[in-house]
PDB file of N, CA and C in Angstrom:
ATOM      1  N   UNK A   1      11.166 -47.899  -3.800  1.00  0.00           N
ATOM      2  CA  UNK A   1       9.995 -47.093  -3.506  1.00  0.00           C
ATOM      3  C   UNK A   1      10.385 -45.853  -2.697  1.00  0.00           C
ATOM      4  N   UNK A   2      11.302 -46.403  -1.692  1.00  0.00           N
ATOM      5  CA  UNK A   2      11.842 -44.623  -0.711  1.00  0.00           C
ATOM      6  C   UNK A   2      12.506 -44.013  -1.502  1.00  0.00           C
ATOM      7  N   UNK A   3      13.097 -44.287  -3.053  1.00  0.00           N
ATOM      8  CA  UNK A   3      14.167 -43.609  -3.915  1.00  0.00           C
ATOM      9  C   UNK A   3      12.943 -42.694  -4.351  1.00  0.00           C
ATOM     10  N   UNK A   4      11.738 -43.209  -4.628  1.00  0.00           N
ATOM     11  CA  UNK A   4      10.847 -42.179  -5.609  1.00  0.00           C
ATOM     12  C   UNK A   4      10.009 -41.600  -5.217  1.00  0.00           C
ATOM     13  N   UNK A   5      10.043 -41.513  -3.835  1.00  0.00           N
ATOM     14  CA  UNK A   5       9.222 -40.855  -2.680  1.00  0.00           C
ATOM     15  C   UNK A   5       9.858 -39.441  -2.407  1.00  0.00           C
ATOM     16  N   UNK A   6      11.432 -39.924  -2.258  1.00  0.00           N
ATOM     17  CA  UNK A   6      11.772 -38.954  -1.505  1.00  0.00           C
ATOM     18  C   UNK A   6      12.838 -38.416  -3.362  1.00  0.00           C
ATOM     19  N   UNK A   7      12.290 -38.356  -4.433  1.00  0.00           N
ATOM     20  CA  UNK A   7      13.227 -37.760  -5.630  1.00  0.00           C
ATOM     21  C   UNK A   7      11.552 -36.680  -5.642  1.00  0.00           C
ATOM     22  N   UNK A   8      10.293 -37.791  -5.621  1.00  0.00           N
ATOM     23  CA  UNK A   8       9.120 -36.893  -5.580  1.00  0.00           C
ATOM     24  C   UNK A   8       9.244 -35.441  -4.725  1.00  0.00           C
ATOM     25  N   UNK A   9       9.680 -35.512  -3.583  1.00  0.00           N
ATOM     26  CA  UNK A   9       9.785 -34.927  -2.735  1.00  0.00           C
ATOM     27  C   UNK A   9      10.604 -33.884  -2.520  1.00  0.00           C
ATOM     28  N   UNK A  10      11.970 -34.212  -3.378  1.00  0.00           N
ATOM     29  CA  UNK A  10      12.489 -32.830  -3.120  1.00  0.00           C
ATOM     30  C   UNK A  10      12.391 -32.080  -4.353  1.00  0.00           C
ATOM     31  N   UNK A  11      11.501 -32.899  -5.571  1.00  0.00           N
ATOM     32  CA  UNK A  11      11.063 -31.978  -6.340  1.00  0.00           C
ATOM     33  C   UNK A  11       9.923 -31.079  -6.379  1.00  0.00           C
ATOM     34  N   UNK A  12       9.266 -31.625  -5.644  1.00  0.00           N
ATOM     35  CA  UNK A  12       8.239 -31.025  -4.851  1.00  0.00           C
ATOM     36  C   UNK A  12       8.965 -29.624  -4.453  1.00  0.00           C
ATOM     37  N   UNK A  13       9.700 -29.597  -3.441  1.00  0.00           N
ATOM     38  CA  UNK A  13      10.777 -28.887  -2.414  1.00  0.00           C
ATOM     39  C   UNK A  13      11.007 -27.755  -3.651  1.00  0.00           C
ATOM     40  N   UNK A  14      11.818 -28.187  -4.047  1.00  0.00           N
ATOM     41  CA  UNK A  14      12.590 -27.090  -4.959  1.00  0.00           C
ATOM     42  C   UNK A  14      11.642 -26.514  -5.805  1.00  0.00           C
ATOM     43  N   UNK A  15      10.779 -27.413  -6.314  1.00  0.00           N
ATOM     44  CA  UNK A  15       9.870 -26.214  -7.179  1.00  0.00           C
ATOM     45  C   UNK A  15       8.814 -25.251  -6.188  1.00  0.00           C
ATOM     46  N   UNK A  16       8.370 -25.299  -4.989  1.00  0.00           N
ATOM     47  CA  UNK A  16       7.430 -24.708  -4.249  1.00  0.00           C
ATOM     48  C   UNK A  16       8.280 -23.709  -3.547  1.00  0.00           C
ATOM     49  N   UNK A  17       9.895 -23.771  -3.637  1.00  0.00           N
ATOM     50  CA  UNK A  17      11.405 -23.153  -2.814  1.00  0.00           C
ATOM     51  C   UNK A  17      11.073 -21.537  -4.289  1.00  0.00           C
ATOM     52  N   UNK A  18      11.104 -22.242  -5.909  1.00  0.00           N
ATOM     53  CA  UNK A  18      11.518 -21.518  -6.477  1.00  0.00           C
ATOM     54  C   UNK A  18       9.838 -20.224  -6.887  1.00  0.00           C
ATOM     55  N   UNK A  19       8.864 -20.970  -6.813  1.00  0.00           N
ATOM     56  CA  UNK A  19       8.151 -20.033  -6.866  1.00  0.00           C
ATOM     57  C   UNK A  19       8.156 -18.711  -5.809  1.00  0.00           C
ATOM     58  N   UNK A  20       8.439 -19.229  -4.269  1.00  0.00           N
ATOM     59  CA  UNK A  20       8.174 -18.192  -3.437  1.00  0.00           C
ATOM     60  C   UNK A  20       9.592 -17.114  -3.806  1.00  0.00           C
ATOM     61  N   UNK A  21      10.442 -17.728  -4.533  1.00  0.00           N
ATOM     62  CA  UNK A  21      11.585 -16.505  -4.512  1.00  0.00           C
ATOM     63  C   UNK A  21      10.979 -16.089  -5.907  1.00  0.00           C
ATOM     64  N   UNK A  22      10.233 -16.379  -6.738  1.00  0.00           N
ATOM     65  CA  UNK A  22      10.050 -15.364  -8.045  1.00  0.00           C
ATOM     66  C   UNK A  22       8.329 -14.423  -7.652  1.00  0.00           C
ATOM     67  N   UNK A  23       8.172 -15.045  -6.148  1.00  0.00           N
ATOM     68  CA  UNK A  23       7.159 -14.041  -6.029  1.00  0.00           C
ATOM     69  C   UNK A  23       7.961 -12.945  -5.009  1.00  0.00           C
ATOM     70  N   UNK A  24       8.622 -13.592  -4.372  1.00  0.00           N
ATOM     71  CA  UNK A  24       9.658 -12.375  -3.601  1.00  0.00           C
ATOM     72  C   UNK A  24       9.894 -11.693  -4.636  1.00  0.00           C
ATOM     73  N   UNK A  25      10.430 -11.820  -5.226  1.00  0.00           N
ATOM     74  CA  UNK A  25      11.667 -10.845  -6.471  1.00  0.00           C
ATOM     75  C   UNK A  25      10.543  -9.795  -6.964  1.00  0.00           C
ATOM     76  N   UNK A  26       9.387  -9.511  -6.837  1.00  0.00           N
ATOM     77  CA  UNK A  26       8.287  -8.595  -7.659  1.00  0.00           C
ATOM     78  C   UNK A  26       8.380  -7.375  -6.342  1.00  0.00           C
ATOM     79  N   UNK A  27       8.433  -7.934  -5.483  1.00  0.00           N
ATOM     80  CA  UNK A  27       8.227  -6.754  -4.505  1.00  0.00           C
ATOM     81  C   UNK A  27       9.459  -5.787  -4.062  1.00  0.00           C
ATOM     82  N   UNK A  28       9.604  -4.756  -4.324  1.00  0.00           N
ATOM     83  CA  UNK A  28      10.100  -3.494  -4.179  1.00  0.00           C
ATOM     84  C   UNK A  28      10.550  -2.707  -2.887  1.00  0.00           C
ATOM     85  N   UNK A  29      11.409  -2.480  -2.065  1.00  0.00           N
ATOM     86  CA  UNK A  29      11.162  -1.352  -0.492  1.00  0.00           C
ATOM     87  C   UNK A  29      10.866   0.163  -1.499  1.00  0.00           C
ATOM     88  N   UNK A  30       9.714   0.513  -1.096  1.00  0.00           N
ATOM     89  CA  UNK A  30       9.335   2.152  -1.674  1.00  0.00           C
ATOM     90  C   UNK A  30       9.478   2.583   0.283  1.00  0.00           C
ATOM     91  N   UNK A  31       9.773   3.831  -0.432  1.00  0.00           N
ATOM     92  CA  UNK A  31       9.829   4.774   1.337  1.00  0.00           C
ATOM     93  C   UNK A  31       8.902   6.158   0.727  1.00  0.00           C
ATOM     94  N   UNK A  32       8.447   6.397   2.265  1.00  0.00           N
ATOM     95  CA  UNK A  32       7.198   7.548   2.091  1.00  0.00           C
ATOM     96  C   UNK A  32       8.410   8.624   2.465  1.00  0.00           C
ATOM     97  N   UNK A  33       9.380   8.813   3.082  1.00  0.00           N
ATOM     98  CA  UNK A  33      10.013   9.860   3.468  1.00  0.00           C
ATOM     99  C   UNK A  33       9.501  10.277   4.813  1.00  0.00           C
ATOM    100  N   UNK A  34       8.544   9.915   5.482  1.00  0.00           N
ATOM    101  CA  UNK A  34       8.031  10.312   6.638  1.00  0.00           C
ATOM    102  C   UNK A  34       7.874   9.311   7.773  1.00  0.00           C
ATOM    103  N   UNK A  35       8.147  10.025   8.945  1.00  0.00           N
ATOM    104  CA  UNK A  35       7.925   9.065  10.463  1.00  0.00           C
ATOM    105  C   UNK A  35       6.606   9.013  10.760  1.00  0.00           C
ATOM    106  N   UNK A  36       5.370   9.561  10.555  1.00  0.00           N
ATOM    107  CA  UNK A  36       4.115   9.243  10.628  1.00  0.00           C
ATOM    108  C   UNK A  36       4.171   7.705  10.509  1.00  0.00           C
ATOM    109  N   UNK A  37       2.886   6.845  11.303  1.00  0.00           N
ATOM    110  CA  UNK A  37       2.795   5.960  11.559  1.00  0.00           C
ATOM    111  C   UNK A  37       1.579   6.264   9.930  1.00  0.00           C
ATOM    112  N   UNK A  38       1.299   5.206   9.253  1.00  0.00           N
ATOM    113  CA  UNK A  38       0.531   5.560   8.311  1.00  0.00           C
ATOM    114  C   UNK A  38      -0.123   3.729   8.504  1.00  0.00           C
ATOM    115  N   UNK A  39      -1.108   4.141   8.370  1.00  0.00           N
ATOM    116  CA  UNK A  39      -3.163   3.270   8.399  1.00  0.00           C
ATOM    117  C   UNK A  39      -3.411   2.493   7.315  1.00  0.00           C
ATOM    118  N   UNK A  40      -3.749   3.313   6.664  1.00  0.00           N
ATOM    119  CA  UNK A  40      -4.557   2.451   5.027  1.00  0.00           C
ATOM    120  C   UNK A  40      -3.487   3.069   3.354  1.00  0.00           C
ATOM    121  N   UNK A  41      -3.939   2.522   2.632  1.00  0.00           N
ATOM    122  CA  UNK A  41      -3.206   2.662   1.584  1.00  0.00           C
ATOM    123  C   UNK A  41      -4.217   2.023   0.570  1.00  0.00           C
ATOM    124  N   UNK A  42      -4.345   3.089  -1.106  1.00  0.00           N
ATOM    125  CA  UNK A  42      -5.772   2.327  -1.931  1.00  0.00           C
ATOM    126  C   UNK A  42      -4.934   2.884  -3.283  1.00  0.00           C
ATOM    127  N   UNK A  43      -4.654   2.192  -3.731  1.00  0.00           N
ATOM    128  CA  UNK A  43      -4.133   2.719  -5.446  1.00  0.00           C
ATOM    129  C   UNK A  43      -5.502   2.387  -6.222  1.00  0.00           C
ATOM    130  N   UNK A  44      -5.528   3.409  -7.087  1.00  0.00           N
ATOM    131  CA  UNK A  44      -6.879   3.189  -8.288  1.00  0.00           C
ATOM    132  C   UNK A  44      -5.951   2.749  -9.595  1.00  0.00           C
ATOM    133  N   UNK A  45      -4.618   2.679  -9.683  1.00  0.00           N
ATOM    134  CA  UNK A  45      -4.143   2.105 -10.994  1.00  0.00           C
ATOM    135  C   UNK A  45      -2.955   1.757 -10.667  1.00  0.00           C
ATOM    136  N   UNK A  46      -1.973   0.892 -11.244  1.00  0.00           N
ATOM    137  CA  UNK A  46      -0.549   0.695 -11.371  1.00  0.00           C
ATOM    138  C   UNK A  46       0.108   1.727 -10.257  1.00  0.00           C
ATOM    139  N   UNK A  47       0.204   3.285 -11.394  1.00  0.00           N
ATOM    140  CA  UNK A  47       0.499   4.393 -10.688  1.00  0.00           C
ATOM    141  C   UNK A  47      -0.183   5.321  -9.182  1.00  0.00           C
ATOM    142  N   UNK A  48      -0.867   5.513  -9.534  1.00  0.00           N
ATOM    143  CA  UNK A  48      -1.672   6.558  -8.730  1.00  0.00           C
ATOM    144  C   UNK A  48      -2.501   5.725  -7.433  1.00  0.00           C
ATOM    145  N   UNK A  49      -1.817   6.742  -6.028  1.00  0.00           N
ATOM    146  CA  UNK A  49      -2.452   6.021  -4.976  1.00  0.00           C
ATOM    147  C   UNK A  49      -1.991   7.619  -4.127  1.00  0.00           C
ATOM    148  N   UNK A  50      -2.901   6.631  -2.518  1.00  0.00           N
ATOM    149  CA  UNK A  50      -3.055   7.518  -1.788  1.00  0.00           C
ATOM    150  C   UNK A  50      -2.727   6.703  -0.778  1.00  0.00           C
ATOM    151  N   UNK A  51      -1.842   7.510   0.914  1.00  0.00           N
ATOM    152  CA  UNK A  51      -2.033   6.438   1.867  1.00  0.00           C
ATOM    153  C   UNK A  51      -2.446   7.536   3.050  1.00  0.00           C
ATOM    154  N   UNK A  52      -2.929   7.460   4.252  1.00  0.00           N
ATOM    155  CA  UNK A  52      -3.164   8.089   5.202  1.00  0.00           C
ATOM    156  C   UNK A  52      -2.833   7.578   5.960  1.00  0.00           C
ATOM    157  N   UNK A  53      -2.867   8.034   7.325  1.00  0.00           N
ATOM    158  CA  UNK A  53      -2.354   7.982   8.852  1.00  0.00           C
ATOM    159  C   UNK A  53      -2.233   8.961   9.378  1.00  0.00           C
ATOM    160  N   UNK A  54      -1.358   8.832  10.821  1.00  0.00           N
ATOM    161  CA  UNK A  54      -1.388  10.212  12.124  1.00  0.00           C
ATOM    162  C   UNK A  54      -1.086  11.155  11.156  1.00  0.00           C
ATOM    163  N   UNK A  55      -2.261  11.754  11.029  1.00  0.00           N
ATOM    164  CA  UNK A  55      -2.372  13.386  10.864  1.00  0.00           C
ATOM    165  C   UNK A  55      -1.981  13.636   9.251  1.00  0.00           C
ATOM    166  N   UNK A  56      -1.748  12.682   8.601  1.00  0.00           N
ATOM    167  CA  UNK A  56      -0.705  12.868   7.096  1.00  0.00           C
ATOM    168  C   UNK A  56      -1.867  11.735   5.845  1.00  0.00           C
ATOM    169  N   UNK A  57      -1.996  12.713   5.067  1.00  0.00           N
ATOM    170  CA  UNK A  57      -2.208  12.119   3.537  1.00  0.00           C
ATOM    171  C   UNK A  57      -0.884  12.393   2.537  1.00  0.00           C
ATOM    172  N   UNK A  58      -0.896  11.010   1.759  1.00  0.00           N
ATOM    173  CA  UNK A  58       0.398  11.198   1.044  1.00  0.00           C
ATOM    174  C   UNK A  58      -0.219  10.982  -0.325  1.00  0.00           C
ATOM    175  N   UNK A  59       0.137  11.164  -1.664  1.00  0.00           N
ATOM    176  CA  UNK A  59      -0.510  10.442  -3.029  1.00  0.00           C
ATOM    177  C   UNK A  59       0.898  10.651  -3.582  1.00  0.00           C
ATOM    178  N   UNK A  60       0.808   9.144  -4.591  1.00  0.00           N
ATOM    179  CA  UNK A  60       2.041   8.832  -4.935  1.00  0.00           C
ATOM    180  C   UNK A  60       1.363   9.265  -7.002  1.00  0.00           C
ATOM    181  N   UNK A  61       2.082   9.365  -7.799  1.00  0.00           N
ATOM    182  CA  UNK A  61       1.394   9.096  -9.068  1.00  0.00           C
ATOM    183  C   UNK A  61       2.294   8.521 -10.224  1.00  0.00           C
ATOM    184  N   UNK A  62       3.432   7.480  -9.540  1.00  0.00           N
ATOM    185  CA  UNK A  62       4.033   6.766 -10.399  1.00  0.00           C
ATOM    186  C   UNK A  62       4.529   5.559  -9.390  1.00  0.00           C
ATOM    187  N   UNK A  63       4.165   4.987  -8.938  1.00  0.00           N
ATOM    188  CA  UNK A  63       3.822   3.639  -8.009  1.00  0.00           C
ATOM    189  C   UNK A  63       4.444   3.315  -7.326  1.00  0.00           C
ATOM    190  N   UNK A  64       4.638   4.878  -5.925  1.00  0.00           N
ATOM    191  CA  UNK A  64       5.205   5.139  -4.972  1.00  0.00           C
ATOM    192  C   UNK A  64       6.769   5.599  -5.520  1.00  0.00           C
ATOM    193  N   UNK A  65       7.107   5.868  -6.027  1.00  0.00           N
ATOM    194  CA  UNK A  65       8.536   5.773  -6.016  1.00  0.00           C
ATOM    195  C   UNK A  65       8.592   7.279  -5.529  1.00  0.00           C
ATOM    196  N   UNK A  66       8.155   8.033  -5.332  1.00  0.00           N
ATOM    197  CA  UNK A  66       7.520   9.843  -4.900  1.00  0.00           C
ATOM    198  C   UNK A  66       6.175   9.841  -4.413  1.00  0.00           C
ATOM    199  N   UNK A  67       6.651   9.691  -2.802  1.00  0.00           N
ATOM    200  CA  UNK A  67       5.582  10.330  -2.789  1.00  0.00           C
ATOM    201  C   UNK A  67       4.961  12.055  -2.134  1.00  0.00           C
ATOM    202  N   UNK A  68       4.280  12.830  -2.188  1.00  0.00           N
ATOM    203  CA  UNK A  68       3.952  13.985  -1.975  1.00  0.00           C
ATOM    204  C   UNK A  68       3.280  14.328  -0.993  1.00  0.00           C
ATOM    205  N   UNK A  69       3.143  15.059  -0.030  1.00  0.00           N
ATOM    206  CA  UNK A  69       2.255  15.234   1.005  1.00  0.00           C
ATOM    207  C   UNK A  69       0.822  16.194   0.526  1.00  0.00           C
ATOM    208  N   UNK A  70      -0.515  15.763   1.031  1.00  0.00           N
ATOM    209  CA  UNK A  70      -1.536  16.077   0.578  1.00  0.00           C
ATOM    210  C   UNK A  70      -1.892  17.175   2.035  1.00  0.00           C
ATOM    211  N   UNK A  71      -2.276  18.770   1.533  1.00  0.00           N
ATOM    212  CA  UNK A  71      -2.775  19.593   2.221  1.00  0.00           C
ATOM    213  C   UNK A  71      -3.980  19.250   3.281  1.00  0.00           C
ATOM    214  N   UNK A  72      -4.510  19.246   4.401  1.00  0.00           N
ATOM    215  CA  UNK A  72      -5.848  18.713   4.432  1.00  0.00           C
ATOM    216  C   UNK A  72      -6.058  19.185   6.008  1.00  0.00           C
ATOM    217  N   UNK A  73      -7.325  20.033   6.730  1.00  0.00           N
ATOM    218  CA  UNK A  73      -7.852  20.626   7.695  1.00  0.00           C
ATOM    219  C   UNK A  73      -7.555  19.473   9.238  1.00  0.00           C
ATOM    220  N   UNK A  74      -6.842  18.632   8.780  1.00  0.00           N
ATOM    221  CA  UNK A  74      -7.092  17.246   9.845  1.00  0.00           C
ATOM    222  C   UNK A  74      -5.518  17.036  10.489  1.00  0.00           C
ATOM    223  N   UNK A  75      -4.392  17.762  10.245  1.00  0.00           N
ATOM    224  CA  UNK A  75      -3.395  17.437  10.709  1.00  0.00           C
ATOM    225  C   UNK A  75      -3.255  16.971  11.924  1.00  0.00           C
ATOM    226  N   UNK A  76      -3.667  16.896  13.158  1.00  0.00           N
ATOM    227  CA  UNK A  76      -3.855  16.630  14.290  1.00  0.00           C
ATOM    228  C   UNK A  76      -4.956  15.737  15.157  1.00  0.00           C
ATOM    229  N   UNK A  77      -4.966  14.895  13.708  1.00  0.00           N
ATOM    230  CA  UNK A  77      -6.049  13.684  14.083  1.00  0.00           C
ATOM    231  C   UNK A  77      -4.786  12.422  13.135  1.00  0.00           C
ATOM    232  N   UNK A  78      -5.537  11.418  14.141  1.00  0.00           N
ATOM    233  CA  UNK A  78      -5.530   9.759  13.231  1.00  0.00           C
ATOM    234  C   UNK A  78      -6.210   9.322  12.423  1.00  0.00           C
ATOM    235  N   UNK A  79      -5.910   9.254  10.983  1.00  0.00           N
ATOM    236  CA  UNK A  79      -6.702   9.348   9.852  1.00  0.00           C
ATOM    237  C   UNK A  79      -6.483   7.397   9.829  1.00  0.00           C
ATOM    238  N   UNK A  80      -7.571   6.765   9.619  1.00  0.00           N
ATOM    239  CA  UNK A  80      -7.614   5.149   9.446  1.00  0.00           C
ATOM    240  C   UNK A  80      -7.486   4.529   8.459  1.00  0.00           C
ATOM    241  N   UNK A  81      -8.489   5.655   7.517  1.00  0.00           N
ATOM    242  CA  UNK A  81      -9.058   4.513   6.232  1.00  0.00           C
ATOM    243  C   UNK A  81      -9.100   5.747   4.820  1.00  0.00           C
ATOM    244  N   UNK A  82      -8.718   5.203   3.638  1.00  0.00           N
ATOM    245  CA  UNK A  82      -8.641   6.345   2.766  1.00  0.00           C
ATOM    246  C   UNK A  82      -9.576   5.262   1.745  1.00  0.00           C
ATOM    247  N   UNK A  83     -10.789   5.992   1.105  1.00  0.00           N
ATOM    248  CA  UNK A  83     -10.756   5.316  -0.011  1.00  0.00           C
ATOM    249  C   UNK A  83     -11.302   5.910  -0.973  1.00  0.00           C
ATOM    250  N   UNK A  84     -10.484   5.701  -2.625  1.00  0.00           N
ATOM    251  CA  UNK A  84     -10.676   6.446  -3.543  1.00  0.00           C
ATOM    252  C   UNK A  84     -11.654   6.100  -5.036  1.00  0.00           C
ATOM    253  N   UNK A  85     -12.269   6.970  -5.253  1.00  0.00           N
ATOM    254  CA  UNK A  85     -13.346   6.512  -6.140  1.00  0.00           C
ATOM    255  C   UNK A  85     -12.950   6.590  -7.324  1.00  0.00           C
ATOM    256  N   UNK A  86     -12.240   7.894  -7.735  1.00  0.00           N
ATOM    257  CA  UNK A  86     -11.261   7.523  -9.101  1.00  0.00           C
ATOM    258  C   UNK A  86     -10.582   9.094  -8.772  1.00  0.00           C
ATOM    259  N   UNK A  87      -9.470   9.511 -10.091  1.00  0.00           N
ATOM    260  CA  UNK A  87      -8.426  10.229  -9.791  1.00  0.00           C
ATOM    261  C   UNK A  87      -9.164  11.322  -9.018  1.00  0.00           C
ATOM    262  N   UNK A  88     -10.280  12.158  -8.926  1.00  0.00           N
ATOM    263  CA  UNK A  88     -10.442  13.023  -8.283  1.00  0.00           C
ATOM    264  C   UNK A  88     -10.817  12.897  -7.074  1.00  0.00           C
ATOM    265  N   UNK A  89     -12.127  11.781  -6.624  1.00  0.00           N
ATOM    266  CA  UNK A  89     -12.873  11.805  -5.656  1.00  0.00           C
ATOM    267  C   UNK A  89     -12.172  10.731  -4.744  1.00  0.00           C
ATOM    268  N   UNK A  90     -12.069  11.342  -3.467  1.00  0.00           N
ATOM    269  CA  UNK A  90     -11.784  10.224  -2.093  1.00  0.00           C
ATOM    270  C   UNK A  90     -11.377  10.863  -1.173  1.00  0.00           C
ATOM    271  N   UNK A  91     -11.755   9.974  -0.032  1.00  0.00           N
ATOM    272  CA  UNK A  91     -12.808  10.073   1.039  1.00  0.00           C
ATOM    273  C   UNK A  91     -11.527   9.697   2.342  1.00  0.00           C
ATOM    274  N   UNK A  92     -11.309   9.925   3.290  1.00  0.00           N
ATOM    275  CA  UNK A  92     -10.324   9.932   4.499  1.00  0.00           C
ATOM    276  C   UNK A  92     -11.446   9.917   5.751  1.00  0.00           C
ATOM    277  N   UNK A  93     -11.437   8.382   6.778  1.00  0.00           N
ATOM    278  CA  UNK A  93     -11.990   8.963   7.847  1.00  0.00           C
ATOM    279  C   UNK A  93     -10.653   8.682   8.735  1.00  0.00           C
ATOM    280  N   UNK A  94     -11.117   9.113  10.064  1.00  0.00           N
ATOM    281  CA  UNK A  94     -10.664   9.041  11.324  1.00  0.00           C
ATOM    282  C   UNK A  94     -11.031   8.697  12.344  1.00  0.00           C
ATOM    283  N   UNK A  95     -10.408   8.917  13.552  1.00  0.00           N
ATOM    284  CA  UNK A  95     -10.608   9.366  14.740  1.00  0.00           C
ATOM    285  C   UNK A  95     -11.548  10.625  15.294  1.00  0.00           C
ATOM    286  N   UNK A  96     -12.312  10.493  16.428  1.00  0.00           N
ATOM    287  CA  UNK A  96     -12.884  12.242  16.377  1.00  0.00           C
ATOM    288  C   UNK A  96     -13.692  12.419  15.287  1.00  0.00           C
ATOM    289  N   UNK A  97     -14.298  11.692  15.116  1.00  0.00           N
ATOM    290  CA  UNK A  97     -15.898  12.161  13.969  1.00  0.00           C
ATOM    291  C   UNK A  97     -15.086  13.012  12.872  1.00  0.00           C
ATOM    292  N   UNK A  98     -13.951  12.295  12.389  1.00  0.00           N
ATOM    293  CA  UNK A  98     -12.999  12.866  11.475  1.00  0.00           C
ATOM    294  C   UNK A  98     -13.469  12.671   9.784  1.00  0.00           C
ATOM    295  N   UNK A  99     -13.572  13.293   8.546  1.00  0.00           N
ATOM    296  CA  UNK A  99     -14.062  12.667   7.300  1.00  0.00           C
ATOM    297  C   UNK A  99     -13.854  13.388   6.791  1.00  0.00           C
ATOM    298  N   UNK A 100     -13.084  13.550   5.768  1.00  0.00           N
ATOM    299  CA  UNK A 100     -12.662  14.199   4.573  1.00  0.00           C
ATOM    300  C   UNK A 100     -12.593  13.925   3.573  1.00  0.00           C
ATOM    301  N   UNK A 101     -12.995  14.702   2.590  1.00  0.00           N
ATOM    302  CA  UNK A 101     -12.812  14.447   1.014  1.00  0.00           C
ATOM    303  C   UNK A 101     -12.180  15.232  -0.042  1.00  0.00           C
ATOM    304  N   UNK A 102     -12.113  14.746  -0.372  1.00  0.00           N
ATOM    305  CA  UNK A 102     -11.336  15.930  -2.182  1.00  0.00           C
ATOM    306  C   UNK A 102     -12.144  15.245  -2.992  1.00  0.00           C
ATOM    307  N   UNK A 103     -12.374  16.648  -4.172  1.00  0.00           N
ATOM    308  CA  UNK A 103     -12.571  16.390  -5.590  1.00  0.00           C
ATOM    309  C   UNK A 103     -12.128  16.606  -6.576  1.00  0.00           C
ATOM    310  N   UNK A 104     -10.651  17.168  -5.871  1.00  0.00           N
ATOM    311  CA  UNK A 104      -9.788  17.711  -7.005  1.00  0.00           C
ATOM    312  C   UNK A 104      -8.218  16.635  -7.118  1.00  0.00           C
ATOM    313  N   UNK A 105      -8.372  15.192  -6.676  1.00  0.00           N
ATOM    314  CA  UNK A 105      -7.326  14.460  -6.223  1.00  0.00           C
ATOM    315  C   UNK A 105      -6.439  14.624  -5.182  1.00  0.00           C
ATOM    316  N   UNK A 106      -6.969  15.379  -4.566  1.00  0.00           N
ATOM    317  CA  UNK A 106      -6.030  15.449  -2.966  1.00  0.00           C
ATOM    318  C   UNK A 106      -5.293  17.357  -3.270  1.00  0.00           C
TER     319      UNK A 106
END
């Protein structure tokens, strides 16, 4: 009975061992290129996303592997939360009664 407890058991082991490494293996290190501390992050597809933080909007449009810095009147605020409604429209608040939008995708 302890032979088929513990054969249960480390098959248990090894198969719950091998899923977490084939869910490891999906995830990627992408780098923004920047020391900004960065907040929120909202992709609307596979590709195309946006992330904000101190003072910086970034939009990536092939799933981070580049990403670009977005122009925007707020450089000198803490931007929190970005969220995007589809490729054109979305919305950035902050700190400081901070809120911004584009309608042209950033």
């Amino acid at each position: 009975m302890k032979n088929i407890i513990r054969a249960l058991l480390l098959t248990f082991i090894i198969y719950h061992v091998s899923i977490i490494d084939n869910c490891r293996s999906q995830w990627n290190i992408q780098t923004s290129w920047t020391t900004a501390i960065l907040e929120d992050m909202q992709f609307i597809n596979s590709k195309t996303g946006w992330i904000c933080g101190s003072g910086i909007i970034l939009k990536t449009t092939n799933g981070g592997t580049n990403w670009f810095t977005q122009t925007h009147p707020a450089t000198n605020k803490t931007l929190d939360d970005i969220y995007v409604v589809d490729s054109n429209v979305a919305y950035c608040v902050g700190y400081w009664e901070t809120i911004l939008k584009t309608t042209n995708g950033g």
